[in-house]
PDB file of N, CA and C in Angstrom:
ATOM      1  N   UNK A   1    -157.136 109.879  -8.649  1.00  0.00           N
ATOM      2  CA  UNK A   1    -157.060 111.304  -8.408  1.00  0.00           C
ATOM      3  C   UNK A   1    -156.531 111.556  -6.992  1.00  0.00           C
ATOM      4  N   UNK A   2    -155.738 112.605  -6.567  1.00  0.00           N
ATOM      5  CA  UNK A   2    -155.153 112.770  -5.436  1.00  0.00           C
ATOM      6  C   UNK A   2    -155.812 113.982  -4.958  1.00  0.00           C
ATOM      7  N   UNK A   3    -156.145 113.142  -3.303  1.00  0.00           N
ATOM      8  CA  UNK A   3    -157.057 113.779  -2.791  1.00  0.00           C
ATOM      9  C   UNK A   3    -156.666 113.991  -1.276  1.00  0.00           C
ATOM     10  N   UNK A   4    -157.004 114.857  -0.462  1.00  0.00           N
ATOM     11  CA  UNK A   4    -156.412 115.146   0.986  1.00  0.00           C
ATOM     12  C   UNK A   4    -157.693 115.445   1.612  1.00  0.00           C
ATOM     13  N   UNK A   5    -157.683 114.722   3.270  1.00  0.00           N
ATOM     14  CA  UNK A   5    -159.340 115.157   3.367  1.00  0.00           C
ATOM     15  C   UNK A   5    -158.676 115.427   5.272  1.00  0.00           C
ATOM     16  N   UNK A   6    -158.851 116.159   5.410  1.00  0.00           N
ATOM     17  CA  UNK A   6    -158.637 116.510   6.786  1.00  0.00           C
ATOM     18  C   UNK A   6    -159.948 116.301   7.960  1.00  0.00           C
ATOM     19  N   UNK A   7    -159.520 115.840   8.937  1.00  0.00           N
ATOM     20  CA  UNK A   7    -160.889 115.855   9.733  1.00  0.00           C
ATOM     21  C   UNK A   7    -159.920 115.613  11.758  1.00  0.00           C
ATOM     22  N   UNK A   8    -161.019 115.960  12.164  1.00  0.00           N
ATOM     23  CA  UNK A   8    -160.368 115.942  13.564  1.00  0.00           C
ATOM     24  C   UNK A   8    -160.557 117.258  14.324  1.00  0.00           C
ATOM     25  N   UNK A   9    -160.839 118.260  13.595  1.00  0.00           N
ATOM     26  CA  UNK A   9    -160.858 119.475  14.517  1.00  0.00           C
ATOM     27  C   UNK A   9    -162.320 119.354  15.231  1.00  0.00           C
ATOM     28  N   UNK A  10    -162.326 120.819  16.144  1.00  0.00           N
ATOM     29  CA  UNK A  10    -163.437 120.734  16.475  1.00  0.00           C
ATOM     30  C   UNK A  10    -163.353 121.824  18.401  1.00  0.00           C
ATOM     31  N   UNK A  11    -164.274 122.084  18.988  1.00  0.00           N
ATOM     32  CA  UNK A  11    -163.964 123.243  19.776  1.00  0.00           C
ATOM     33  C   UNK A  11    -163.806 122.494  21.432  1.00  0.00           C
ATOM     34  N   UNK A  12    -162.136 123.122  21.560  1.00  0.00           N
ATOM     35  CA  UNK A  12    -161.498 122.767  22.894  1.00  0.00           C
ATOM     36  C   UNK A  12    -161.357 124.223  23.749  1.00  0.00           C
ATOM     37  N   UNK A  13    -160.865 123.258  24.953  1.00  0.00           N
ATOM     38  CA  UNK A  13    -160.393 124.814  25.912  1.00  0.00           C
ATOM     39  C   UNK A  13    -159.178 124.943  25.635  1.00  0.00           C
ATOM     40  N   UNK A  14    -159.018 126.580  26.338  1.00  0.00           N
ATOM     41  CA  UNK A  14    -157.022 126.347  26.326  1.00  0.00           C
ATOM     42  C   UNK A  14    -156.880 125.598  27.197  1.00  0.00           C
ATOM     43  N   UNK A  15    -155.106 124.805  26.852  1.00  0.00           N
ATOM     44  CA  UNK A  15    -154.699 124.126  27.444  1.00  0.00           C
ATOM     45  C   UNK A  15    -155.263 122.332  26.616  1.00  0.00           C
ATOM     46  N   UNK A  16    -156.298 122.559  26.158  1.00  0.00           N
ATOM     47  CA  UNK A  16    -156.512 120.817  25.874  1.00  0.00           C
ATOM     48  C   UNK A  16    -155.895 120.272  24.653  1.00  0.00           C
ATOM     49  N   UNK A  17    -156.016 119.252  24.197  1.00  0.00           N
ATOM     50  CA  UNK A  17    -155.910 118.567  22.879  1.00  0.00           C
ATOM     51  C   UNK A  17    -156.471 118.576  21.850  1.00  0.00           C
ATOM     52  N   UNK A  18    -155.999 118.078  20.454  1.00  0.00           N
ATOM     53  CA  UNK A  18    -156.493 117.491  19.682  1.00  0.00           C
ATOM     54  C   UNK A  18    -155.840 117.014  18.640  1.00  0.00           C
ATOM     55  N   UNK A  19    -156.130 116.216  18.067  1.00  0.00           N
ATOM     56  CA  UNK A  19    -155.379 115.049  17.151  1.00  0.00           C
ATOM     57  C   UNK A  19    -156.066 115.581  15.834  1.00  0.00           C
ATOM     58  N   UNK A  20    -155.294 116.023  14.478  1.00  0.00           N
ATOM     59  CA  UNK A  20    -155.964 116.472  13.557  1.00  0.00           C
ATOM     60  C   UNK A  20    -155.389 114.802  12.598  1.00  0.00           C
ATOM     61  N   UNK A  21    -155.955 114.593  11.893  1.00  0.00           N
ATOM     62  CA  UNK A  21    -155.963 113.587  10.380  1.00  0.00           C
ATOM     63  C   UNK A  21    -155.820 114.165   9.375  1.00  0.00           C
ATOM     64  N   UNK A  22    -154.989 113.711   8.347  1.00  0.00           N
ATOM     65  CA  UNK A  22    -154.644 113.597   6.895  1.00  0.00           C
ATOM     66  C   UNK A  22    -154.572 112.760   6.035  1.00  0.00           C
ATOM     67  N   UNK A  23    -155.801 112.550   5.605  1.00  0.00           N
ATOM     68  CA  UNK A  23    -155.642 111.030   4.771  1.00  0.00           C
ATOM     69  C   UNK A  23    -155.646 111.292   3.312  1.00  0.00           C
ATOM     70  N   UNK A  24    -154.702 110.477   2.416  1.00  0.00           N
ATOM     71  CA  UNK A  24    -154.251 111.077   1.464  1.00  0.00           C
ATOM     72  C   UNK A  24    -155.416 109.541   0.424  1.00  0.00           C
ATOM     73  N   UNK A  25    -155.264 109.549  -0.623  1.00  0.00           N
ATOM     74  CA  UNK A  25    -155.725 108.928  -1.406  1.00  0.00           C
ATOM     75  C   UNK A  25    -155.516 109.427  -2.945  1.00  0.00           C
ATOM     76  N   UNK A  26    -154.824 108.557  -3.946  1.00  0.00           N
ATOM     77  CA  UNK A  26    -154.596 108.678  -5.057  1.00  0.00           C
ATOM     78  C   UNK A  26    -153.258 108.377  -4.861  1.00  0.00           C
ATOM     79  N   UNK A  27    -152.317 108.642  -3.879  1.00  0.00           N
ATOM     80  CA  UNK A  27    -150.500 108.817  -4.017  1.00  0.00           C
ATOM     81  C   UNK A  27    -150.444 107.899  -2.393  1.00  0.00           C
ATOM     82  N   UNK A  28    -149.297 107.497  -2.511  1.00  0.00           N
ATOM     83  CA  UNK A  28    -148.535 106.955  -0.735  1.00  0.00           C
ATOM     84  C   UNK A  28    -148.195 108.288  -0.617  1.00  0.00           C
ATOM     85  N   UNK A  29    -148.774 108.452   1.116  1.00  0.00           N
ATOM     86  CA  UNK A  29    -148.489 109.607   1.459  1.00  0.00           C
ATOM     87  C   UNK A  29    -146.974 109.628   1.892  1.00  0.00           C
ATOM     88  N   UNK A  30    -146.833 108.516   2.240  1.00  0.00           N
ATOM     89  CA  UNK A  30    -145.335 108.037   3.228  1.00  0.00           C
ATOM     90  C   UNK A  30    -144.320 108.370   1.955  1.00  0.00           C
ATOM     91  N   UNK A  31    -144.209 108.895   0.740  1.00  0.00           N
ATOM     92  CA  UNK A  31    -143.401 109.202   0.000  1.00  0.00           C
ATOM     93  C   UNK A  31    -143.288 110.440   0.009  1.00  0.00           C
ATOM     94  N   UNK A  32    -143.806 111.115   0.745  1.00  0.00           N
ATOM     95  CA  UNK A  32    -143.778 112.561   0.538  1.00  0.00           C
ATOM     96  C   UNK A  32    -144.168 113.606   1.697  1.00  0.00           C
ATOM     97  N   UNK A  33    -143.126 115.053   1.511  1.00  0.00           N
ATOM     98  CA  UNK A  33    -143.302 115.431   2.356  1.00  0.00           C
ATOM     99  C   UNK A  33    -144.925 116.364   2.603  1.00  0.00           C
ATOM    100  N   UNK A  34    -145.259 116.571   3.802  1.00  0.00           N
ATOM    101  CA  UNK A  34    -146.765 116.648   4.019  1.00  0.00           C
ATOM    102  C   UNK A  34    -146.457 117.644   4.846  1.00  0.00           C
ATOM    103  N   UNK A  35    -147.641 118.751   4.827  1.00  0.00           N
ATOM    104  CA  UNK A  35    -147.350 120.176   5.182  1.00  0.00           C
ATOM    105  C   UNK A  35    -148.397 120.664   5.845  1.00  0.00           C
ATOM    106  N   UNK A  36    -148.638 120.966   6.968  1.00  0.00           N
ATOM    107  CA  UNK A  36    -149.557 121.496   7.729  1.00  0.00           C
ATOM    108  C   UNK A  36    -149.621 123.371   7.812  1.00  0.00           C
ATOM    109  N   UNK A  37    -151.002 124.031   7.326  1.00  0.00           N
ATOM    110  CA  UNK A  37    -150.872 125.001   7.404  1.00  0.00           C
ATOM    111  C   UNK A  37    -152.292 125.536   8.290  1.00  0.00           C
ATOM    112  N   UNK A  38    -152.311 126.909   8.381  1.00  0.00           N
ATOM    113  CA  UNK A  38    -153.295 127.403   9.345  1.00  0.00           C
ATOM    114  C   UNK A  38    -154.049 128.734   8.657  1.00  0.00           C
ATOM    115  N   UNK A  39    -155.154 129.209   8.697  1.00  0.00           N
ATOM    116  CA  UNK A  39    -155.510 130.048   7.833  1.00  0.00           C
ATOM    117  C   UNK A  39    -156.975 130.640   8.597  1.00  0.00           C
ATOM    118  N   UNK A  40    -156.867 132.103   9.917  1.00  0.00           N
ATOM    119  CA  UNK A  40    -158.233 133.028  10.275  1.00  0.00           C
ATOM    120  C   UNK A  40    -158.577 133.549   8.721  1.00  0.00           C
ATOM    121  N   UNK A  41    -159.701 133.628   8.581  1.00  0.00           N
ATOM    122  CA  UNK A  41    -160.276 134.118   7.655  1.00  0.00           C
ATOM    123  C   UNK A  41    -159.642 136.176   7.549  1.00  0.00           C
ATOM    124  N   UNK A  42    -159.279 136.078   6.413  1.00  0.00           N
ATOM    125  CA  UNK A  42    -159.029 137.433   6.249  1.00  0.00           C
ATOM    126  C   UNK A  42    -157.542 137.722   6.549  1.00  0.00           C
ATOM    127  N   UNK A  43    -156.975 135.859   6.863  1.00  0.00           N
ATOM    128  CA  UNK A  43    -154.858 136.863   6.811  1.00  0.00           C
ATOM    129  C   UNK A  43    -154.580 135.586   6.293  1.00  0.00           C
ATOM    130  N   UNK A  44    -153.481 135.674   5.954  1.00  0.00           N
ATOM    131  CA  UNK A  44    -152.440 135.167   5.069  1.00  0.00           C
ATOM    132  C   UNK A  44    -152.896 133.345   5.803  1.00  0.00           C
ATOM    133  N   UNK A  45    -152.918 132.802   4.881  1.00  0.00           N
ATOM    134  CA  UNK A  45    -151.985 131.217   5.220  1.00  0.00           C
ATOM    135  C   UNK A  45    -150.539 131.068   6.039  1.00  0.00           C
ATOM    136  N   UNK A  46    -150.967 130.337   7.324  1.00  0.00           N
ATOM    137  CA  UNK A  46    -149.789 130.362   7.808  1.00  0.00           C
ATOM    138  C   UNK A  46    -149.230 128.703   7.809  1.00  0.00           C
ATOM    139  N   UNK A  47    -147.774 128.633   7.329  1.00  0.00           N
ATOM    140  CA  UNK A  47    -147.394 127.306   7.473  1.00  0.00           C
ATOM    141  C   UNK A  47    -147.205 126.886   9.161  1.00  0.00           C
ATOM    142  N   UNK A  48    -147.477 126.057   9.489  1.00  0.00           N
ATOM    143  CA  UNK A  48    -147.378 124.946  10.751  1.00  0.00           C
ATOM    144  C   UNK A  48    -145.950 124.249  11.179  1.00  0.00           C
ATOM    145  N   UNK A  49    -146.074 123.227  10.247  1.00  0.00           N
ATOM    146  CA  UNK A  49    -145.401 122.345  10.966  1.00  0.00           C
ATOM    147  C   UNK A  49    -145.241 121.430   9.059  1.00  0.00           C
ATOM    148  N   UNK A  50    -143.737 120.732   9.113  1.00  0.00           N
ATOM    149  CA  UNK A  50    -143.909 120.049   8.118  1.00  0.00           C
ATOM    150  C   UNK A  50    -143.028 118.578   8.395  1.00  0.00           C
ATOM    151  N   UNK A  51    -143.035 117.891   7.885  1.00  0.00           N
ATOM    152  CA  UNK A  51    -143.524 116.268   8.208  1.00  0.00           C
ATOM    153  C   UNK A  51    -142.356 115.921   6.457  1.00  0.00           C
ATOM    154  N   UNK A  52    -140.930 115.307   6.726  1.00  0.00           N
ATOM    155  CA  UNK A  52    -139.875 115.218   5.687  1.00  0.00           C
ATOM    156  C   UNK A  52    -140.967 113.860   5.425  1.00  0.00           C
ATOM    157  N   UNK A  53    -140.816 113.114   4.198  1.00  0.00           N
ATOM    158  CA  UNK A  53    -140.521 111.708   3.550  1.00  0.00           C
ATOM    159  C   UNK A  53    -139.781 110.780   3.423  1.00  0.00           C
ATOM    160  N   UNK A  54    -137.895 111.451   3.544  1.00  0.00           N
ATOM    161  CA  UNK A  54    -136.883 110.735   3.852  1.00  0.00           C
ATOM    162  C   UNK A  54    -136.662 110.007   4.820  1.00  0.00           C
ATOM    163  N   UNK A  55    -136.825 110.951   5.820  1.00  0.00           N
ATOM    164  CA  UNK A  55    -136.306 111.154   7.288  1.00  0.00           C
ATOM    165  C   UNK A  55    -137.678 110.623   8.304  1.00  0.00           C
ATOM    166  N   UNK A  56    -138.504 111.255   7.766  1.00  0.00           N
ATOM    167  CA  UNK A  56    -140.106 111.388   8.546  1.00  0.00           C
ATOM    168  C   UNK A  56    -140.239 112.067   9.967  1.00  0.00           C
ATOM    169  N   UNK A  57    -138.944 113.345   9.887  1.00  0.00           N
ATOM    170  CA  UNK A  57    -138.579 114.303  10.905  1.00  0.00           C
ATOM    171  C   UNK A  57    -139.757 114.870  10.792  1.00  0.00           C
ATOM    172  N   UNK A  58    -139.987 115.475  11.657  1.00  0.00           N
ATOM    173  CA  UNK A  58    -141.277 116.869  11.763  1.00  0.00           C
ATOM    174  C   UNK A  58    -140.537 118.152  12.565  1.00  0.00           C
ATOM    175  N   UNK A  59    -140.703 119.386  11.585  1.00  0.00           N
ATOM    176  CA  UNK A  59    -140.254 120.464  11.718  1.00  0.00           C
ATOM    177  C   UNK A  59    -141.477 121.025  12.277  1.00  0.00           C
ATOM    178  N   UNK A  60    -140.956 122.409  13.007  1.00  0.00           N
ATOM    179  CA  UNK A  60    -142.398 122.996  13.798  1.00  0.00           C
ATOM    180  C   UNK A  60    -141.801 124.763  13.369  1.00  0.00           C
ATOM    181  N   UNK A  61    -142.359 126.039  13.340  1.00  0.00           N
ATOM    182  CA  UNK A  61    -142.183 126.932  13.544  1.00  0.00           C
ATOM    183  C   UNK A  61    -142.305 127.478  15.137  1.00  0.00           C
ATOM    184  N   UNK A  62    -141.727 128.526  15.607  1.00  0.00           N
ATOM    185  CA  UNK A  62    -141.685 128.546  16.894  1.00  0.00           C
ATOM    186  C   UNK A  62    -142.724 128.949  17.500  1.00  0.00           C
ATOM    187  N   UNK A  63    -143.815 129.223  17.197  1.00  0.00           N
ATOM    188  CA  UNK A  63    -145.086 129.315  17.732  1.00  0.00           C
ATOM    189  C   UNK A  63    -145.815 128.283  18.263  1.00  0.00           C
ATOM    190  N   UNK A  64    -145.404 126.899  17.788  1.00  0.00           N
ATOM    191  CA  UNK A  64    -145.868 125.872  18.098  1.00  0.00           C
ATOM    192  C   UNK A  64    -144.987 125.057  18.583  1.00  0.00           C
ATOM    193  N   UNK A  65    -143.681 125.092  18.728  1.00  0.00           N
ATOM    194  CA  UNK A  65    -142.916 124.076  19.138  1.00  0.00           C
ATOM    195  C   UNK A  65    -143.136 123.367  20.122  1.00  0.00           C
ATOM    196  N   UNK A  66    -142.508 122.246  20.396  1.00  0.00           N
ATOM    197  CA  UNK A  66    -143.428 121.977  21.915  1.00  0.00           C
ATOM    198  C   UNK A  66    -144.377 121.669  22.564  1.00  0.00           C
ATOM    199  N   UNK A  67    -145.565 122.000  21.264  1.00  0.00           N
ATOM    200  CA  UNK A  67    -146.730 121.736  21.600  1.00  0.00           C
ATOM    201  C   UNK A  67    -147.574 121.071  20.635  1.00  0.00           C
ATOM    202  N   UNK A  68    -146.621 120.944  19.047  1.00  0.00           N
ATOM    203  CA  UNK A  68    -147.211 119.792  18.115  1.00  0.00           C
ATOM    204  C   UNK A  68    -146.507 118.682  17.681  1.00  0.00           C
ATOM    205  N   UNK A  69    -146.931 117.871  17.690  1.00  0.00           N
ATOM    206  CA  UNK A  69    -145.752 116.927  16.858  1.00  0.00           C
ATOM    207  C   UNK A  69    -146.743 116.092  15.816  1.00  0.00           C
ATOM    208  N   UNK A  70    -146.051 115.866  14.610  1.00  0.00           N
ATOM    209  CA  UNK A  70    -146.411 115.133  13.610  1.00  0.00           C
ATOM    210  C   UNK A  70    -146.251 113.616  13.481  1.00  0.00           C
ATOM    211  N   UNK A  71    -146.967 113.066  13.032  1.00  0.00           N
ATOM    212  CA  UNK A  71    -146.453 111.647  12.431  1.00  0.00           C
ATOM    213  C   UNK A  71    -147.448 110.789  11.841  1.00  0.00           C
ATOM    214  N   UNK A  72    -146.894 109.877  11.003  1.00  0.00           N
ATOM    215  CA  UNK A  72    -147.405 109.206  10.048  1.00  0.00           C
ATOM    216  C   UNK A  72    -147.898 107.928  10.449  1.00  0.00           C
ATOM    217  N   UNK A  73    -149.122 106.910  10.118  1.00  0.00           N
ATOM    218  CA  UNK A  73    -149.449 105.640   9.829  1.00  0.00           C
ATOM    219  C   UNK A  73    -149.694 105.704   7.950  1.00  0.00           C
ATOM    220  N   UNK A  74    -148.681 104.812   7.885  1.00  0.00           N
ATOM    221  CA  UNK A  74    -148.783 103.817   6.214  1.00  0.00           C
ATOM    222  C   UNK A  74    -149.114 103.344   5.811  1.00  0.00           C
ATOM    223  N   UNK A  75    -150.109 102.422   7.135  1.00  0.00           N
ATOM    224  CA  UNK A  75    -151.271 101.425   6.644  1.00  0.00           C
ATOM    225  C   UNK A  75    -152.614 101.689   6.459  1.00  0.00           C
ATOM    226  N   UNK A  76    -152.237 103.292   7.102  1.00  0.00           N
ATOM    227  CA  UNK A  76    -153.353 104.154   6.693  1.00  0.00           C
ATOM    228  C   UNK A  76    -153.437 105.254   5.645  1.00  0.00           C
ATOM    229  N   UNK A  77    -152.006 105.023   5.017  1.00  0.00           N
ATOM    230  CA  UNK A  77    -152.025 106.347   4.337  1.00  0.00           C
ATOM    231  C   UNK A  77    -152.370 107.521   4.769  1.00  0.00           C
ATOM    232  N   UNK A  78    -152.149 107.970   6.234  1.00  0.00           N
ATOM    233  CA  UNK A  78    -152.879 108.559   6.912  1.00  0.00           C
ATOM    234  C   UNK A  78    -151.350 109.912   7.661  1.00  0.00           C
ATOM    235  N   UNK A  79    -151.221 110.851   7.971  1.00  0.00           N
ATOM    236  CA  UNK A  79    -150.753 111.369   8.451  1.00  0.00           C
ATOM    237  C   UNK A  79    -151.406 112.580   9.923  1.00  0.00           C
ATOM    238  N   UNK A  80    -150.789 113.449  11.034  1.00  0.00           N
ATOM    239  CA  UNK A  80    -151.220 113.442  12.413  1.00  0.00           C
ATOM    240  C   UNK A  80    -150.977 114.317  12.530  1.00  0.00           C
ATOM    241  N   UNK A  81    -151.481 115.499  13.108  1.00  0.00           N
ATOM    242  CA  UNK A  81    -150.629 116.350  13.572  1.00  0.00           C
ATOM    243  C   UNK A  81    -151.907 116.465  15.134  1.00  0.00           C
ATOM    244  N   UNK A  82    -150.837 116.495  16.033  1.00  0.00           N
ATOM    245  CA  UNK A  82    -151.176 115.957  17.168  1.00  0.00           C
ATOM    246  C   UNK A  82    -150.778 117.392  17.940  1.00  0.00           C
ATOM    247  N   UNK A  83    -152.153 118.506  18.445  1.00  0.00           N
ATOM    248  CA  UNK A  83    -151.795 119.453  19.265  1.00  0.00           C
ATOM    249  C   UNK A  83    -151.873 119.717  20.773  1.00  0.00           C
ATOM    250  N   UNK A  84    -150.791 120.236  21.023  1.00  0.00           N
ATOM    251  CA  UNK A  84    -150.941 120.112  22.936  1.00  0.00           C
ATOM    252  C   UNK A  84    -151.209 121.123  23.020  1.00  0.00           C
ATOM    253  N   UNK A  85    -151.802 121.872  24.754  1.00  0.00           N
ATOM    254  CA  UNK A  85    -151.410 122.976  25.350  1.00  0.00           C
ATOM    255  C   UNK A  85    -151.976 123.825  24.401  1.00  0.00           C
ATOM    256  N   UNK A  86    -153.422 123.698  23.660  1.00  0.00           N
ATOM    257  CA  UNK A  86    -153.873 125.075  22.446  1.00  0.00           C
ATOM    258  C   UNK A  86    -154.380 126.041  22.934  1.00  0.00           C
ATOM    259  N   UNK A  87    -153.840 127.198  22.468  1.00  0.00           N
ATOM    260  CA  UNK A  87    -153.880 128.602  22.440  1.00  0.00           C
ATOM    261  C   UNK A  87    -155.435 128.896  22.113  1.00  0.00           C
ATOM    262  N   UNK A  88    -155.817 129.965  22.672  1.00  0.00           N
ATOM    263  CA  UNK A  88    -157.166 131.054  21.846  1.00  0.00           C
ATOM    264  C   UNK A  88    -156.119 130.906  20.040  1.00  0.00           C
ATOM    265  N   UNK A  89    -154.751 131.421  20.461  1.00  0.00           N
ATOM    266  CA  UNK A  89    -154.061 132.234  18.876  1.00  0.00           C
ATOM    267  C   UNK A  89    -154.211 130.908  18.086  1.00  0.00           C
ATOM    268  N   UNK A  90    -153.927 129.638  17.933  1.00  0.00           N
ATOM    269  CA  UNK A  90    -154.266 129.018  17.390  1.00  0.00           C
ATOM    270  C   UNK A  90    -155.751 128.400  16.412  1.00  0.00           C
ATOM    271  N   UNK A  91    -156.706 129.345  17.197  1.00  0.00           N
ATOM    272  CA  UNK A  91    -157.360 129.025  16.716  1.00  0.00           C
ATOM    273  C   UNK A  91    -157.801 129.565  14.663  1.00  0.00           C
ATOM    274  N   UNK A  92    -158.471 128.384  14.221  1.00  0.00           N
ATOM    275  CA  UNK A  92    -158.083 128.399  12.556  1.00  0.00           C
ATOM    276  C   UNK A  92    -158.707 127.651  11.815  1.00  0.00           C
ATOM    277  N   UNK A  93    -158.518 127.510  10.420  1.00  0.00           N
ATOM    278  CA  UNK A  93    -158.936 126.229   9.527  1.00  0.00           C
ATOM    279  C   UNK A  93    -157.634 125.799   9.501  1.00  0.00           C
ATOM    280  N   UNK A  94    -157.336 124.493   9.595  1.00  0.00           N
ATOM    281  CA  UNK A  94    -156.382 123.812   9.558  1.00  0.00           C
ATOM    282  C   UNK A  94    -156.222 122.699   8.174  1.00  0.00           C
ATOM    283  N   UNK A  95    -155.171 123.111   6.806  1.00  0.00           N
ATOM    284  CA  UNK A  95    -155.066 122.408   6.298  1.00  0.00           C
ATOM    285  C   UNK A  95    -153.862 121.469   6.133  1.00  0.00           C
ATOM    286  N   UNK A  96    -153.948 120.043   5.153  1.00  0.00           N
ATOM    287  CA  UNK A  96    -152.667 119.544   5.092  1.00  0.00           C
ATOM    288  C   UNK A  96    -152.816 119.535   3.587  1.00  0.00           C
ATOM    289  N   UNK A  97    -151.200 119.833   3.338  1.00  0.00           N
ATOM    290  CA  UNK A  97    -150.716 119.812   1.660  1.00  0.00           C
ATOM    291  C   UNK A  97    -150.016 119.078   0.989  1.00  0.00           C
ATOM    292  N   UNK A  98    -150.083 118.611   0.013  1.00  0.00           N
ATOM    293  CA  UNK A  98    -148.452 118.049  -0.038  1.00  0.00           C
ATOM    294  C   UNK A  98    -148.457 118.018  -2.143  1.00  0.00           C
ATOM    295  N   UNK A  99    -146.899 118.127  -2.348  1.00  0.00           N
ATOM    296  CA  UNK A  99    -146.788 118.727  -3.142  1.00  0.00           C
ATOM    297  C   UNK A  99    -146.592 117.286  -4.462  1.00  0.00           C
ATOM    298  N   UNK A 100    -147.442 116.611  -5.355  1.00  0.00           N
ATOM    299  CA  UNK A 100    -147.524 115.360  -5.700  1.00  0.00           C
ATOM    300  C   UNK A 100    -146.847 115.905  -7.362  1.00  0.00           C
ATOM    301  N   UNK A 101    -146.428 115.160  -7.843  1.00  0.00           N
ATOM    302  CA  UNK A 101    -146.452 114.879  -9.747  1.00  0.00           C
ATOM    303  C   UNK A 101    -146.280 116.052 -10.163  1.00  0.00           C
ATOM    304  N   UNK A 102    -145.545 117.034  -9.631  1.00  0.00           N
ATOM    305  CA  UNK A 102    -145.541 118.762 -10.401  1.00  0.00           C
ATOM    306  C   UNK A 102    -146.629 119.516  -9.961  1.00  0.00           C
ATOM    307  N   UNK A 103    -147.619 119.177  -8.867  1.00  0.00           N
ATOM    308  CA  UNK A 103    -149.125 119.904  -8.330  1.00  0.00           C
ATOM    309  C   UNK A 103    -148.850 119.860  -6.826  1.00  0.00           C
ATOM    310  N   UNK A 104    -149.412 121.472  -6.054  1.00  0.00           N
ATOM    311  CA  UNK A 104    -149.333 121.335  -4.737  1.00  0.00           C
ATOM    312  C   UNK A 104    -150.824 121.034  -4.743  1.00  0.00           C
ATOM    313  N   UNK A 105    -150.900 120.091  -3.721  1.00  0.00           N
ATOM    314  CA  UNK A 105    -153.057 119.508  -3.592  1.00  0.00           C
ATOM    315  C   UNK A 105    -153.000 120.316  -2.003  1.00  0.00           C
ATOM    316  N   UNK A 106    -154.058 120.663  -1.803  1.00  0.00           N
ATOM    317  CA  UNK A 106    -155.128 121.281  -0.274  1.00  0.00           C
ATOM    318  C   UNK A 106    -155.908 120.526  -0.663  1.00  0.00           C
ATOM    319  N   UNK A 107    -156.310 120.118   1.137  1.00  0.00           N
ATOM    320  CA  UNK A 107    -157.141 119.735   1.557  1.00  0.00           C
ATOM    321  C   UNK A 107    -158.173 120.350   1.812  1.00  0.00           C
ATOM    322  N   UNK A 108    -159.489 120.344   2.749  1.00  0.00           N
ATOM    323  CA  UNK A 108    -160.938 120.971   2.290  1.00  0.00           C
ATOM    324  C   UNK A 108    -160.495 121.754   3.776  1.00  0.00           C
ATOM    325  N   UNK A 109    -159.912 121.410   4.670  1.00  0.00           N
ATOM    326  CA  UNK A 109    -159.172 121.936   5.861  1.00  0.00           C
ATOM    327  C   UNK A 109    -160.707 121.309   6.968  1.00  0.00           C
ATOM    328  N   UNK A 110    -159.751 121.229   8.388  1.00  0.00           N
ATOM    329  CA  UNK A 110    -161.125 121.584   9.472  1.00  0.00           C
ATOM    330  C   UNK A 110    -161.006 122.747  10.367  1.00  0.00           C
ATOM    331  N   UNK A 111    -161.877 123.195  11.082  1.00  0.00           N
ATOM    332  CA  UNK A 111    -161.835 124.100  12.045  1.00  0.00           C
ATOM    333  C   UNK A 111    -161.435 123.343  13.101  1.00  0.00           C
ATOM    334  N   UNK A 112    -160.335 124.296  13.827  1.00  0.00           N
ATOM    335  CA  UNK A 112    -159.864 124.319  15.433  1.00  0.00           C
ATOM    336  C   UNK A 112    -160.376 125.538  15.841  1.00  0.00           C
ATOM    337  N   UNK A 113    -161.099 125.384  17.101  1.00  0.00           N
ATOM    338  CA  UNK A 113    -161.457 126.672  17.812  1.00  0.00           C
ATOM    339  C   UNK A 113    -161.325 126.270  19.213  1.00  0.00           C
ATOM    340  N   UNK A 114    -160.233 126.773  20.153  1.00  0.00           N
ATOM    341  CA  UNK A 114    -159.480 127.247  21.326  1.00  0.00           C
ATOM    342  C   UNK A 114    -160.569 128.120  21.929  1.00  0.00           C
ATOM    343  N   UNK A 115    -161.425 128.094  22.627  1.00  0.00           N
ATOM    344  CA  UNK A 115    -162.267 129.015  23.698  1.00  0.00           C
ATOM    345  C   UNK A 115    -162.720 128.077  24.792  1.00  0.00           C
ATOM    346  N   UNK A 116    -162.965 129.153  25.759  1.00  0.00           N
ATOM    347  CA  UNK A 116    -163.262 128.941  27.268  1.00  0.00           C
ATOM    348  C   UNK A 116    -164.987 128.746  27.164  1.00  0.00           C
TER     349      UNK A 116
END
C-alpha cells in the first residue's frame, strides 16, 4: 500500500531552519515526481515547491525561492524539503504528495510554526 508520512516540523524563530521528511513506502519514490504543499487551516492548499523524477530539478514558487530547496535520498526512499530564512507567513501544515498508479496519495502532513 502506498503510503507518505511526513515528519520534521516543529516551532522555530524567524530567520531559522528546518529540514522537513518524506518517506514514501509501497512505490520508489525516486520514480516520481513529489510535491510539497502548505495548508493554514481555513484557506486553500497552497502548492510549495515540486521535486521532477527525470531530472530531480526542484521547482519553487516565488514566495519561497531562495529559501527552500528539495532533494532526494534513494536509499531511503526518502525525500527533503529543506527550509531557510522562515517567515511568521510560512507558517502551516506541511504536506508531501505524489501522484502513483492513476491516485494522487497525501501525506498525514506536519506542523511548521515560525514565531518569536
Amino acid at each position: 500500500q502506498v503510503q507518505l508520512v511526513e515528519s520534521g516540523g516543529g516551532l522555530v524563530q524567524p530567520g531559522g531552519s528546518l529540514r522537513l521528511s518524506c518517506e514514501a513506502s509501497g512505490f520508489t519514490i525516486s520514480n516520481y515526481t513529489v510535491n510539497w504543499y502548505r495548508q493554514v487551516p481555513g484557506k486553500e492548499r497552497e502548492l510549495v515547491t515540486w521535486i521532477t523524477s527525470s531530472s530531480g530539478s526542484t521547482n519553487y514558487v516565488d514566495s519561497v525561492k531562495g529559501r527552500f530547496s528539495g532533494s532526494r535520498n534513494n536509499a531511503k526512499n526518502t525525500v527533503y524539503l529543506q527550509m531557510n530564512n522562515l517567515k511568521p507567513e510560512d507558517t502551516a501544515v506541511y504536506y508531501c504528495s505524489a501522484f502513483v498508479r492513476l491516485v494522487l496519495y497525501w501525506g498525514q502532513g506536519t506542523q511548521v510554526t515560525v514565531s518569536s
